[in-house]
N, C-alpha and C. Protein backbone atom coordinates (compact mmCIF):
# COMPACT_ATOMS: atom_id res chain seq x y z
N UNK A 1 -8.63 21.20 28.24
CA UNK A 1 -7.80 21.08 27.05
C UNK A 1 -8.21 22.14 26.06
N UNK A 2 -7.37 22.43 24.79
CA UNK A 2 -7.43 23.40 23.95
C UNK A 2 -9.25 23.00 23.78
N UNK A 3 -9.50 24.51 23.31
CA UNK A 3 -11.23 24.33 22.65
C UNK A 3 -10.75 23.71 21.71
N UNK A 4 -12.18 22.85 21.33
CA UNK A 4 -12.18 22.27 19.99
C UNK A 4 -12.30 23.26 18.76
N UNK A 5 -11.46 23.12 17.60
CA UNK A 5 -11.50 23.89 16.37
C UNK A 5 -12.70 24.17 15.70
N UNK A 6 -13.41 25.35 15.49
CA UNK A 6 -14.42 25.24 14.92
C UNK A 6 -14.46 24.02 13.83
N UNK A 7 -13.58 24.03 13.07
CA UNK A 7 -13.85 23.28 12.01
C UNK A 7 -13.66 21.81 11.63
N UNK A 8 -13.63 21.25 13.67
CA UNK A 8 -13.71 19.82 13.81
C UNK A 8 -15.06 19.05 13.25
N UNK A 9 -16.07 19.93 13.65
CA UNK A 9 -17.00 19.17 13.42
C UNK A 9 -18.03 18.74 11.98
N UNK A 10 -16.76 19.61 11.13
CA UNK A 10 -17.33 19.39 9.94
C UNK A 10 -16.49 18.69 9.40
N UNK A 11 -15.00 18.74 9.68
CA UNK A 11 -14.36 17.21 8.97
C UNK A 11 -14.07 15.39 9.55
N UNK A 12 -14.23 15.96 10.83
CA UNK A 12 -14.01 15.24 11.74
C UNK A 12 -15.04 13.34 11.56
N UNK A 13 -16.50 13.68 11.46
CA UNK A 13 -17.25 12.34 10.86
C UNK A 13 -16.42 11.59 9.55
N UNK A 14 -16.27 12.43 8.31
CA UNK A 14 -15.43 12.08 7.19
C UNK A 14 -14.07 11.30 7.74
N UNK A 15 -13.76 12.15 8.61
CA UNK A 15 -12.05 11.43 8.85
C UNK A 15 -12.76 9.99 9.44
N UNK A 16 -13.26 10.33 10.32
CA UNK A 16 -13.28 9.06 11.06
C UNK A 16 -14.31 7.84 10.46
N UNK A 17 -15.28 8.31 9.50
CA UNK A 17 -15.64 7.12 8.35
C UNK A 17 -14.47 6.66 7.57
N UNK A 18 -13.82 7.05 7.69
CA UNK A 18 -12.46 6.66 6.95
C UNK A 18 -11.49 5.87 7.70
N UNK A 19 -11.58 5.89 8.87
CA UNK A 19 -10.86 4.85 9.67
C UNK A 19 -9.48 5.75 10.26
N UNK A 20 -9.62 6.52 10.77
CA UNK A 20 -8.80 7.68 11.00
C UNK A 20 -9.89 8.22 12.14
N UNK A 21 -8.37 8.58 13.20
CA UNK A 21 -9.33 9.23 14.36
C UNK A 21 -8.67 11.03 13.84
N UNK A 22 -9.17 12.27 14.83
CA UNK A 22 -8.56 13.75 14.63
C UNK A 22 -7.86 14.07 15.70
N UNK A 23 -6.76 13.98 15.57
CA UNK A 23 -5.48 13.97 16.66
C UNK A 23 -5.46 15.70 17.29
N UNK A 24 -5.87 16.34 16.44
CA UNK A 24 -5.45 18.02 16.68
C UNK A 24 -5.44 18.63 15.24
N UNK A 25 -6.68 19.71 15.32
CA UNK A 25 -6.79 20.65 14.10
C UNK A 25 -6.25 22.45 14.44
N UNK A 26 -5.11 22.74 14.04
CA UNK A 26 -5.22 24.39 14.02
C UNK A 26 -4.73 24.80 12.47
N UNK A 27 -4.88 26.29 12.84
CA UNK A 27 -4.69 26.91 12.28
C UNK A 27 -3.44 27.65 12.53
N UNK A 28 -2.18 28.14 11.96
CA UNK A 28 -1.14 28.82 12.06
C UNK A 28 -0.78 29.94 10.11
N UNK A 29 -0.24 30.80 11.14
CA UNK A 29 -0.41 32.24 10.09
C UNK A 29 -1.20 32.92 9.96
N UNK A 30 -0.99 34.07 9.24
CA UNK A 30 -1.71 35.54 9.22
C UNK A 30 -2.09 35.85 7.93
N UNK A 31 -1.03 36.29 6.90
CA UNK A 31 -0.99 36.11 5.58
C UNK A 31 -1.32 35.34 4.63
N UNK A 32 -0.12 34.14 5.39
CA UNK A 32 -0.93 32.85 4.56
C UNK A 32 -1.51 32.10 5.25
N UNK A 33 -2.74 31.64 5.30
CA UNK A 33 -2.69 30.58 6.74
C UNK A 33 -3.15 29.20 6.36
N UNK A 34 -2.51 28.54 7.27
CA UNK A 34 -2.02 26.99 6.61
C UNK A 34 -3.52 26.13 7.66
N UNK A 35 -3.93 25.43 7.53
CA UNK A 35 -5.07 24.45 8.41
C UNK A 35 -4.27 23.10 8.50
N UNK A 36 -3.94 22.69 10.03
CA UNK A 36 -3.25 21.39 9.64
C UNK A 36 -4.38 20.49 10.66
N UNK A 37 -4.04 19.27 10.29
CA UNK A 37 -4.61 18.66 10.69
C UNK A 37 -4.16 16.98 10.76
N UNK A 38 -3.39 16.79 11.95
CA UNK A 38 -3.39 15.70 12.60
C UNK A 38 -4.34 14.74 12.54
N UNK A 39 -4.01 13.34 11.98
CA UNK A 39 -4.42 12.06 12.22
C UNK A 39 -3.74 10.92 12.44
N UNK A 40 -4.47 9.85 12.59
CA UNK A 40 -4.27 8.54 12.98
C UNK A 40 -4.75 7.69 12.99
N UNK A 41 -4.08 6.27 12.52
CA UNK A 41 -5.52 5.05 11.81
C UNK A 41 -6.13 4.71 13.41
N UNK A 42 -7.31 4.41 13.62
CA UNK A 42 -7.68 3.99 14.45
C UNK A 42 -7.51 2.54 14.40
N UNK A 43 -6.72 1.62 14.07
CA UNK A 43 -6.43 0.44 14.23
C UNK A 43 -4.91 0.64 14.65
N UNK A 44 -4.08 1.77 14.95
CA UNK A 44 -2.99 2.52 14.76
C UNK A 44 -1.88 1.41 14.41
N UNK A 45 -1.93 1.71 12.94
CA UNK A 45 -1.42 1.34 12.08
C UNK A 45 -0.18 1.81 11.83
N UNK A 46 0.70 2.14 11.51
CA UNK A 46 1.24 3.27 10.88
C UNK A 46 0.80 3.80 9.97
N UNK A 47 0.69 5.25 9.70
CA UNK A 47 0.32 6.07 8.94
C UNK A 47 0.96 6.03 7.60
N UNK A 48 0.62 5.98 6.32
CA UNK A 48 1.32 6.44 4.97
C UNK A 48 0.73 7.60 4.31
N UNK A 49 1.99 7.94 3.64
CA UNK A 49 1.55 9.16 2.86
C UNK A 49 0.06 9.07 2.13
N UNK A 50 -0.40 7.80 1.62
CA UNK A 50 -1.29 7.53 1.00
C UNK A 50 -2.33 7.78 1.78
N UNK A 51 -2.37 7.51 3.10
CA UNK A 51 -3.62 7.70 3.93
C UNK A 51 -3.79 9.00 4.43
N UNK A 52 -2.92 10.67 4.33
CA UNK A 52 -2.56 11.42 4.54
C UNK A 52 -3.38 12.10 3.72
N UNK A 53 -2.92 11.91 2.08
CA UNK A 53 -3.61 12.27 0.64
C UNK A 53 -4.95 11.85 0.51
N UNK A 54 -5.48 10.64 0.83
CA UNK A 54 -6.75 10.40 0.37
C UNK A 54 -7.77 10.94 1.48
N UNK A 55 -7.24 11.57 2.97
CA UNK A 55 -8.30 12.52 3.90
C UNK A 55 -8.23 13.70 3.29
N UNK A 56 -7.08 14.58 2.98
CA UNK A 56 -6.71 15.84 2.26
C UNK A 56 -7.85 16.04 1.27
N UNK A 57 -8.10 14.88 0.19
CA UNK A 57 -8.99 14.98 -0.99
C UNK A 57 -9.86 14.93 -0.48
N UNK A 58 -10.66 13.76 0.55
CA UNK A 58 -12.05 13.98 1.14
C UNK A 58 -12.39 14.97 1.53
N UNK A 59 -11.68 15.93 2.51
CA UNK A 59 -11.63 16.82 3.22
C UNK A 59 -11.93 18.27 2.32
N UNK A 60 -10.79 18.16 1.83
CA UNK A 60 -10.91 19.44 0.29
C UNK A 60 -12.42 19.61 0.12
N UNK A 61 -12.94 18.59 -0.53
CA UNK A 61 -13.95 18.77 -1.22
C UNK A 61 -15.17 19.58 -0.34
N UNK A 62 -15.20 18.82 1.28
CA UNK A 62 -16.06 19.56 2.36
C UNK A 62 -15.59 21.28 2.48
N UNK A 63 -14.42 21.58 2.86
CA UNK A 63 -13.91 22.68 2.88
C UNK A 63 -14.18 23.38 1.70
N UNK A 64 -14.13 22.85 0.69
CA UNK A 64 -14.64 23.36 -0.77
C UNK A 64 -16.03 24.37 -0.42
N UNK A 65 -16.70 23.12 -0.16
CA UNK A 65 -18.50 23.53 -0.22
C UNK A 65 -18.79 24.64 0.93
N UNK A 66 -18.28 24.42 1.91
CA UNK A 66 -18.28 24.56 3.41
C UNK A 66 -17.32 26.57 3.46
N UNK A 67 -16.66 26.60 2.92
CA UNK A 67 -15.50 27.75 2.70
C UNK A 67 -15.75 28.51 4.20
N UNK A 68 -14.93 27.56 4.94
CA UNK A 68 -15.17 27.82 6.76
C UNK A 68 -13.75 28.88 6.94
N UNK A 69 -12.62 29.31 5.50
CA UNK A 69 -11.71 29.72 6.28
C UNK A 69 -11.49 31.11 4.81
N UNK A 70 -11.52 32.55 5.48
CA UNK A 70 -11.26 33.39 4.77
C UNK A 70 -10.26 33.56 3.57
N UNK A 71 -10.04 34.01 2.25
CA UNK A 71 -9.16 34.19 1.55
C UNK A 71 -8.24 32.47 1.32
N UNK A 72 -6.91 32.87 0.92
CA UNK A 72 -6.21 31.42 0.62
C UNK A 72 -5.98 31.20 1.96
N UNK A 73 -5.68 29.56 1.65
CA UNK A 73 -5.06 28.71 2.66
C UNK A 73 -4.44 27.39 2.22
N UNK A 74 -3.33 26.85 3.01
CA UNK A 74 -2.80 25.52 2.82
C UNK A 74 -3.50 25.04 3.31
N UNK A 75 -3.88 23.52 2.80
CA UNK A 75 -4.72 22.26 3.75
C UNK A 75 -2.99 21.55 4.23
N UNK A 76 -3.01 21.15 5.16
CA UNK A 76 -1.42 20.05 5.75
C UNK A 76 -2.04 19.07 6.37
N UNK A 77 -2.20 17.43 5.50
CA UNK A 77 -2.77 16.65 6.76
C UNK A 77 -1.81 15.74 7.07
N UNK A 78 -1.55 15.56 8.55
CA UNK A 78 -0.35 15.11 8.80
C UNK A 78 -0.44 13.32 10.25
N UNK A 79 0.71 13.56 10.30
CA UNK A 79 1.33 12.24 11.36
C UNK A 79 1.06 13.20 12.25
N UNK A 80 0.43 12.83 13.98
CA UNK A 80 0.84 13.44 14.61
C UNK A 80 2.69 13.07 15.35
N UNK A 81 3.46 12.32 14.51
CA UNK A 81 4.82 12.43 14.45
C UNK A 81 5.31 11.57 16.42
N UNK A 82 6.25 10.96 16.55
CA UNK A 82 6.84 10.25 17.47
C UNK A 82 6.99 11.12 18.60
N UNK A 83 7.01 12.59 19.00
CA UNK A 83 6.51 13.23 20.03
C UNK A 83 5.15 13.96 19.82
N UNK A 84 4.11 13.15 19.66
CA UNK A 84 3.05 13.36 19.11
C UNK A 84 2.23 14.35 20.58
N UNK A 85 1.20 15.35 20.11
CA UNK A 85 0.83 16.07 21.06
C UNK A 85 -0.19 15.05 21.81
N UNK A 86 -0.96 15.01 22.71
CA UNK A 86 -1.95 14.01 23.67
C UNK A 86 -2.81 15.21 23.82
N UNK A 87 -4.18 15.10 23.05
CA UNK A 87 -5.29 16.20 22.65
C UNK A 87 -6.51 15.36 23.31
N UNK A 88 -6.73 13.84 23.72
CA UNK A 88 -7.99 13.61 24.86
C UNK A 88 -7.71 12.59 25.98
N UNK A 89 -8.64 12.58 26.77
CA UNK A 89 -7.90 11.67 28.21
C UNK A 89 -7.44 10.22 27.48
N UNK A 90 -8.07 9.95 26.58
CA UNK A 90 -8.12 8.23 25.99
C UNK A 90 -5.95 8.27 25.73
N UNK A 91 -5.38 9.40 24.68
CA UNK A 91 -4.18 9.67 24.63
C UNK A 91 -3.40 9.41 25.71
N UNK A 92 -3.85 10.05 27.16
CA UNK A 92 -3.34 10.03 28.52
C UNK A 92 -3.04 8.25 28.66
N UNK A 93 -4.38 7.52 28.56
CA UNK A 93 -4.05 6.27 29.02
C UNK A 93 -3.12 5.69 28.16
N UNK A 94 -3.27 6.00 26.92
CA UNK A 94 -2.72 4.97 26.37
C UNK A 94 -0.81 5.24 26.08
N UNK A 95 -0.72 6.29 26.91
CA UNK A 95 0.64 6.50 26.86
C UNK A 95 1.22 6.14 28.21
N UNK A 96 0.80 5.75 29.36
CA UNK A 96 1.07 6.01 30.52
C UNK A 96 2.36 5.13 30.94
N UNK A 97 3.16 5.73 31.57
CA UNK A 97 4.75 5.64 31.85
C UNK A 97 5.54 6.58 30.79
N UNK A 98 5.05 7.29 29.87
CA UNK A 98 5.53 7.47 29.31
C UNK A 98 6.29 9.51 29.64
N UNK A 99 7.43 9.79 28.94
CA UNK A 99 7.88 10.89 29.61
C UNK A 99 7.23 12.17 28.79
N UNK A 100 6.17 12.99 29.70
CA UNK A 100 5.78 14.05 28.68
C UNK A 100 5.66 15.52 29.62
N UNK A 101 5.32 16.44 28.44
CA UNK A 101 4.98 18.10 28.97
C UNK A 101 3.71 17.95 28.78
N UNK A 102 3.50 18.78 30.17
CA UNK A 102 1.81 18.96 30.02
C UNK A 102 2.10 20.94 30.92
N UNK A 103 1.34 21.77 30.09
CA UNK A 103 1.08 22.89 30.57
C UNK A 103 -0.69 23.22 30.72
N UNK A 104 -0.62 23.81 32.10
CA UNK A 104 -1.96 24.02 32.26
C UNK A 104 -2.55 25.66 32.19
N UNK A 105 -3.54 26.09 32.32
CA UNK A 105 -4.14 27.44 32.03
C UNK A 105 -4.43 27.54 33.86
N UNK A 106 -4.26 26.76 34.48
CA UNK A 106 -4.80 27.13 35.73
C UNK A 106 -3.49 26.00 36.99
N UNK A 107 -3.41 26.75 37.68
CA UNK A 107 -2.06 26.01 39.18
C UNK A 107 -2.49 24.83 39.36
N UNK A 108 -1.81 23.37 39.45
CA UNK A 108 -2.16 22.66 40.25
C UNK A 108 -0.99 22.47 40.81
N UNK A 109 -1.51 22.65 42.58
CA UNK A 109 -0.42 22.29 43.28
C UNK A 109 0.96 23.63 43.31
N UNK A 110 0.71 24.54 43.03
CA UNK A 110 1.45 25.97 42.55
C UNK A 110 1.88 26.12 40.91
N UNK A 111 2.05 24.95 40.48
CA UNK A 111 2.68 25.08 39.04
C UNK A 111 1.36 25.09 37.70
N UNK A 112 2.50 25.28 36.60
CA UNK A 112 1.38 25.55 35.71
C UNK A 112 2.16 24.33 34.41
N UNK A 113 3.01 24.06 34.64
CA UNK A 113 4.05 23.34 33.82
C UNK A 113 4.77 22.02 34.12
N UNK A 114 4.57 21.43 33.42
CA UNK A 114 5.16 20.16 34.05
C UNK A 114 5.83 18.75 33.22
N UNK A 115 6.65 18.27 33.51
CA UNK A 115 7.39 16.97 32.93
C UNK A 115 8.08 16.20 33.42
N UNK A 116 7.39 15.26 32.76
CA UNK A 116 7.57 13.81 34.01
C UNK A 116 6.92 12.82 33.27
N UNK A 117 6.06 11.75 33.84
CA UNK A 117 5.68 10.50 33.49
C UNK A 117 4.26 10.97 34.02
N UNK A 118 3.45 9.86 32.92
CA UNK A 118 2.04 10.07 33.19
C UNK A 118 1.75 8.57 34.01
N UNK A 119 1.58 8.70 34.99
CA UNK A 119 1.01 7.18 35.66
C UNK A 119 -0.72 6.53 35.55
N UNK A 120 -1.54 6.95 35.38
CA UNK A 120 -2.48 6.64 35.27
C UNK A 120 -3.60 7.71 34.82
N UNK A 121 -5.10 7.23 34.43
CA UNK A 121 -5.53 8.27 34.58
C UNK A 121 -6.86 7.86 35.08
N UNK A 122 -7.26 9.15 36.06
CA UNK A 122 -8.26 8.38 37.05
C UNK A 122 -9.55 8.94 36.59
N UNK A 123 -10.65 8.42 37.95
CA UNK A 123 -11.85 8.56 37.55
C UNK A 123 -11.73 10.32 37.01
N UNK A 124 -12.98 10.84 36.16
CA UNK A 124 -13.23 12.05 36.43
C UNK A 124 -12.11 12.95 35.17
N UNK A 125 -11.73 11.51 34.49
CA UNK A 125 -9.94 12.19 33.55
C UNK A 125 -8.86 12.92 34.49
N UNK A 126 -8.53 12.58 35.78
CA UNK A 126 -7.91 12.94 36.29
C UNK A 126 -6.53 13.06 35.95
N UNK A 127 -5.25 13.20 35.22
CA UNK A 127 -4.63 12.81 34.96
C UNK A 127 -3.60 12.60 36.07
N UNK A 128 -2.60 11.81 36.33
CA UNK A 128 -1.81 10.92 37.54
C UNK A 128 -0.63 11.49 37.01
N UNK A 129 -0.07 12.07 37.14
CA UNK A 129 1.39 12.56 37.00
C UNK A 129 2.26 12.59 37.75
N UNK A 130 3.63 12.22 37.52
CA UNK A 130 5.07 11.67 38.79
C UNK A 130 5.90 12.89 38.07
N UNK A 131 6.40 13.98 38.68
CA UNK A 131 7.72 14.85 38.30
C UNK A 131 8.26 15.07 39.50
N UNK A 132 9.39 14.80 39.71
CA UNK A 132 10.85 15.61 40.28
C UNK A 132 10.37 13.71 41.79
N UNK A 133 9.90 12.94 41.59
CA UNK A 133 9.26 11.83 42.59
C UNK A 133 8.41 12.58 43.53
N UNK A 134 7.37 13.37 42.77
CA UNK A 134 6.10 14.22 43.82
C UNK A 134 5.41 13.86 42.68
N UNK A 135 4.13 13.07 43.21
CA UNK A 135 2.98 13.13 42.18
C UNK A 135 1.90 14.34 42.35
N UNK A 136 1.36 14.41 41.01
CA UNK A 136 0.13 15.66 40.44
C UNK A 136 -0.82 14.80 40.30
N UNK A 137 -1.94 15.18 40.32
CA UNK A 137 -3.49 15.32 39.53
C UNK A 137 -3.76 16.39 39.07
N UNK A 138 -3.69 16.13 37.88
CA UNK A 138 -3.95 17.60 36.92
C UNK A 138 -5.29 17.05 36.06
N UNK A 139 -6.24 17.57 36.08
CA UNK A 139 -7.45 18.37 35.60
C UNK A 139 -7.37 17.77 34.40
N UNK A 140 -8.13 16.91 33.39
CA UNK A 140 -7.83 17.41 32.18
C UNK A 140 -8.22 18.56 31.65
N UNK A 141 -9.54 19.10 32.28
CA UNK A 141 -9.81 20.27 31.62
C UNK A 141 -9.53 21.79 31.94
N UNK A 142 -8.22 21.29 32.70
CA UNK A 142 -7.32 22.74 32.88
C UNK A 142 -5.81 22.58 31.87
N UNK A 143 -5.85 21.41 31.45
CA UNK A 143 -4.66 20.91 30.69
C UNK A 143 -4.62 21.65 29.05
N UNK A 144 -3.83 22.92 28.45
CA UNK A 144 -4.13 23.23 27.25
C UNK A 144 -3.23 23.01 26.50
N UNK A 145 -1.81 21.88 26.45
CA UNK A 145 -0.79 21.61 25.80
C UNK A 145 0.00 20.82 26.53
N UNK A 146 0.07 19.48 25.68
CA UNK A 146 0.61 18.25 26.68
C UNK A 146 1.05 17.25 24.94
N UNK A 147 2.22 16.75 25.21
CA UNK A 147 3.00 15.96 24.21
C UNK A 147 3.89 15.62 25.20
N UNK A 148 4.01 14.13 23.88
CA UNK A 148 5.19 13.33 24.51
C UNK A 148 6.77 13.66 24.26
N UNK A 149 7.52 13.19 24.65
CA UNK A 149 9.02 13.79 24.59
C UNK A 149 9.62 13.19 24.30
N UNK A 150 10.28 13.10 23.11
CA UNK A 150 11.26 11.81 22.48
C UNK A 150 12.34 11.60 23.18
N UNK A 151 12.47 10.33 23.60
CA UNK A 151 13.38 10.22 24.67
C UNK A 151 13.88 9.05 23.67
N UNK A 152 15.19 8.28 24.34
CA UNK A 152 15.70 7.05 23.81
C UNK A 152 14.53 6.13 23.67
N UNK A 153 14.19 5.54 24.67
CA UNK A 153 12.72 4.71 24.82
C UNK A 153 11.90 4.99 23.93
N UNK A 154 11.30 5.95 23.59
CA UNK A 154 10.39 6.57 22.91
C UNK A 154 10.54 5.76 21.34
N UNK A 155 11.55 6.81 20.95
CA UNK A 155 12.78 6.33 20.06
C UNK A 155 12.25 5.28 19.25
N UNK A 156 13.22 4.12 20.15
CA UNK A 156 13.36 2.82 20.07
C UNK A 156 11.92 1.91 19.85
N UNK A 157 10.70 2.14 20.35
CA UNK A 157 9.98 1.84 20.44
C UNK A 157 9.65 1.86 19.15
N UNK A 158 9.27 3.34 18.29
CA UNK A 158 8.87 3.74 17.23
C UNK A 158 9.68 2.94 16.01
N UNK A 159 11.13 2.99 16.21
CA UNK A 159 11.82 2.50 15.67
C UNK A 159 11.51 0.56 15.03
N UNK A 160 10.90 0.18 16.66
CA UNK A 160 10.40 -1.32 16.39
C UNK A 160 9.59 -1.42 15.75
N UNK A 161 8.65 -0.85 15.94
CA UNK A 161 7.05 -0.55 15.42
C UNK A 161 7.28 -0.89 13.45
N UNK A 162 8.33 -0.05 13.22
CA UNK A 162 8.57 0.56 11.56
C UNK A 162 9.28 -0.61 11.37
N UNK A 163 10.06 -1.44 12.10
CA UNK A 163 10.17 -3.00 11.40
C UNK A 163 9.40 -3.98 11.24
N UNK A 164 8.07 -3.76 12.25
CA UNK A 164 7.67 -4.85 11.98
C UNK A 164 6.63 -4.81 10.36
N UNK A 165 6.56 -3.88 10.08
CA UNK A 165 6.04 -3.73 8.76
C UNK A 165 6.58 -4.72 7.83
């Protein structure tokens, strides 16, 4: 899977004393460059803006002291959103049946690309994958970009979730 962001391991304890796991940290831009950073309650809650703002401020203040990123930058801390990306094997399980892209840095099986359903995931983080009715075992650690795919199901699901609030 993607390397970890340098600058996981300095916000990453904070987030997660906070009750928030780190879904995926990059960086995007040249000029200006923005640091975003994906979370999620670890009781997975739904997310509010409020819980978004009060990691941003924790966070700030480390990044403050810490000044891990050259010249200006946006902080963005975000939802990883209803086709949310799947950044460790634990993601794999807990989505499984579900319809996603997974691209790898290395062939399994000739391909490097793939979408379909995740069926299980085995010893070793193996991940169990069904596309075209031919199953994969793909590597997790040949796996460098894998999200889910908003489908109707998907959808609907999310959709329930936000009523029962």
């Amino acid at each position: 899977m993607q390397k970890k962001h340098p600058i996981y391991d300095m916000v990453a304890p904070t987030i997660e004393n906070m009750g928030f796991e780190v879904v995926r940290i990059m960086t995007t831009g040249a000029q200006r460059v923005t640091l975003q950073i994906m979370i999620e309650r670890q009781d997975r809650k739904n997310l509010v803006v409020d819980d978004c703002a009060a990691v941003s401020r924790a966070i700030s203040a480390i990044l403050d002291e810490k000044d891990p990123i050259d010249g200006e930058y946006s902080l963005e801390v975000s939802s990883p959103g209803v086709d949310r990306p799947l950044t460790k094997p634990e993601h794999f399980s807990r989505f499984v049946g579900y319809e996603t892209k997974i691209e790898t840095d290395e062939a399994v099986d000739g391909r490097k690309r793939f979408k379909g359903k995740i069926v299980s995931v085995k010893e070793n983080n193996i991940i169990n994958f069904v596309m075209d009715n031919k199953e994969y075992n793909i590597p997790f650690d040949v796996i460098t970009k894998a999200k889910l795919v908003l489908t109707d199901e998907l959808w609907e699901e999310f959709i329930s979730n936000q009523e029962k609030l």
